[in-house]
Protein backbone atom coordinates (compact mmCIF):
# COMPACT_ATOMS: atom_id res chain seq x y z
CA UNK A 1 9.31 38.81 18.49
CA UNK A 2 11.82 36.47 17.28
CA UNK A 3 13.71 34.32 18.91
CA UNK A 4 18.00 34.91 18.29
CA UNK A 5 18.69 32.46 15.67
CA UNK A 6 22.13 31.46 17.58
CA UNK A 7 19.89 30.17 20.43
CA UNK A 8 20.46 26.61 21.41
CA UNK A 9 17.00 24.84 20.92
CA UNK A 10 15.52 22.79 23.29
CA UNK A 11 13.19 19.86 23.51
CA UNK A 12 9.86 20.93 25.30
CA UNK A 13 8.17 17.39 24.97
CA UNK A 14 10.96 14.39 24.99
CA UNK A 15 9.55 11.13 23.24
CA UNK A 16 8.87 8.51 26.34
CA UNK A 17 9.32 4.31 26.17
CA UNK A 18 5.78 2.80 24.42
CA UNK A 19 4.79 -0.38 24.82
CA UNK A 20 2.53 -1.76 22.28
CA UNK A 21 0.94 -5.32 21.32
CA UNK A 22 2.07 -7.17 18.68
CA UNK A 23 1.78 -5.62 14.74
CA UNK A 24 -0.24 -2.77 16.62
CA UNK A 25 1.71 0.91 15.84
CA UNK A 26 3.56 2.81 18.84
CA UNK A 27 3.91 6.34 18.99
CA UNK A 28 6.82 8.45 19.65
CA UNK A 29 5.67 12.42 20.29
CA UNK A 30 8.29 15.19 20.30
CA UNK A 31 8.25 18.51 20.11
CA UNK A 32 11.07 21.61 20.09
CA UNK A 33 11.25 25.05 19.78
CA UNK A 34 13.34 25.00 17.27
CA UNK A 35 12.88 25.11 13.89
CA UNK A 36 12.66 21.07 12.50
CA UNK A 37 12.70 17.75 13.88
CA UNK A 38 14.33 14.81 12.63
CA UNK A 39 14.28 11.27 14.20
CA UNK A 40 17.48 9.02 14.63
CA UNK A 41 16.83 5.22 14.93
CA UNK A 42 20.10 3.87 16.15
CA UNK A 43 21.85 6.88 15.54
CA UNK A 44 20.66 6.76 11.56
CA UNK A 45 18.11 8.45 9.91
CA UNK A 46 14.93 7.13 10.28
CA UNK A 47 14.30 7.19 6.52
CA UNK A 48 16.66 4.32 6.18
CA UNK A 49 14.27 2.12 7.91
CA UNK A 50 11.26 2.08 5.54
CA UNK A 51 8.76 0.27 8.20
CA UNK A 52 8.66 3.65 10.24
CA UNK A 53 6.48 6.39 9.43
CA UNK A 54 6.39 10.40 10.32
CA UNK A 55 2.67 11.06 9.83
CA UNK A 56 2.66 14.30 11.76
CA UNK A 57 5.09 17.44 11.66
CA UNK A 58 3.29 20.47 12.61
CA UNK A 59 4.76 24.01 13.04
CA UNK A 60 3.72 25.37 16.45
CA UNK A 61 5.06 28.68 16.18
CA UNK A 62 7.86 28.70 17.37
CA UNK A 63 8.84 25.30 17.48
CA UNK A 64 7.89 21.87 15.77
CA UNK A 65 6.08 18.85 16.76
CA UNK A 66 6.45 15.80 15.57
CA UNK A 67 5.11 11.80 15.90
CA UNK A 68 7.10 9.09 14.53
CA UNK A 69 4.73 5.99 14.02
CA UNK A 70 6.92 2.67 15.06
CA UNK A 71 5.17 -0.68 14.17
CA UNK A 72 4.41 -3.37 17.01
CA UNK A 73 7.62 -5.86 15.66
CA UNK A 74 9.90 -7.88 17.79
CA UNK A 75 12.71 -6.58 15.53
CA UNK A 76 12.42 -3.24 16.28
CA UNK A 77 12.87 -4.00 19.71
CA UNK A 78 16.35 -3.03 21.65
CA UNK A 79 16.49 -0.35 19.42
CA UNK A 80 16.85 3.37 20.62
CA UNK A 81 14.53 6.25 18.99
CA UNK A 82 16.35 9.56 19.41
CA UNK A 83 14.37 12.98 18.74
CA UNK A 84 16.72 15.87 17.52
CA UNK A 85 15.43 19.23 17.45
CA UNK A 86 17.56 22.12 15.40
CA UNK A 87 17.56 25.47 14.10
CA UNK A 88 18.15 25.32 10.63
CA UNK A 89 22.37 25.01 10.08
CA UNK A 90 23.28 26.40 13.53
CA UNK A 91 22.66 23.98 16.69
CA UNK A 92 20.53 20.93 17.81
CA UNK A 93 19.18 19.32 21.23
CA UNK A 94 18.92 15.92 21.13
CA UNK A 95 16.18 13.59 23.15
CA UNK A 96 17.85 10.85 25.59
CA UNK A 97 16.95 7.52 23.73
CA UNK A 98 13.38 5.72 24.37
CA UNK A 99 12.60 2.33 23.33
CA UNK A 100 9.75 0.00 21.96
CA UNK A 101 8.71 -2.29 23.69
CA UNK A 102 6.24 -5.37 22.18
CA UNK A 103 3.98 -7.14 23.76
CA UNK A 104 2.02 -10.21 22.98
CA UNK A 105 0.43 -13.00 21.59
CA UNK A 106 -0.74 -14.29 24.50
CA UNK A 107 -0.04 -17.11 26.25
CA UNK A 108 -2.76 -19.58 26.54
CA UNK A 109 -4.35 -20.42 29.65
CA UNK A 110 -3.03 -22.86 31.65
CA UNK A 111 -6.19 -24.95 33.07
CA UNK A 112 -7.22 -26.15 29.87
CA UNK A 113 -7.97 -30.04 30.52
CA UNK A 114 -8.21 -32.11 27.50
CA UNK A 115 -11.53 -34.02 27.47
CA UNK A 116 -11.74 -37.52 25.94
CA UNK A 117 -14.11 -37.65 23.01
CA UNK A 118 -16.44 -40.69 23.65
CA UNK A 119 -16.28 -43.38 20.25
């Protein structure tokens, strides 16, 4: 059984907002039944920005999953991660945008007293 290759392919799994300490790595899961997955950042390609890695694409049969692994930095904050899933040259869904959101150091406690050394 095959699915029609005209069909429109939809995102089973949408990525959700992470929130992750500092320099720890967020994850982003998607998955599709189409036939790929490919990540925007911004709208680009997520190849373009060479702190983000894809460690997983598996084939589900049908469909793809996928995990985009987003490092804990403030400068990847405010920025949207889009999922797109596709059937090879026909059509795409595309994931509503999720965000990373980094949290961290802490702030130091407040009741600290300073205690006068005796000379």
């Amino acid at each position: 059984q095959s699915m029609a290759s005209s069909a429109q392919p939809s995102i089973l799994t949408p990525p959700v907002d992470a929130t992750v300490c500092l320099n720890s790595n967020a994850e982003f899961y998607c998955s599709t039944d189409g036939e790929s997955i490919v990540w925007r950042v911004n709208g680009t390609g997520a190849d373009a920005f060479p702190e983000l890695q894809s460690p997983l694409l598996n084939f589900l049969y049908p469909g793809v999953e996928a995990i985009l692994l987003v490092p804990g930095i403030r400068k990847l904050e405010n920025t949207n991660f889009t999922c797109i899933g596709g059937t090879f040259g026909v059509s795409s869904s595309t994931s509503d945008p999720v965000q990373l959101f980094v949290q961290g150091p802490p702030s130091p406690p407040s009741n600290l007293t300073a205690t006068p050394l005796n000379e």
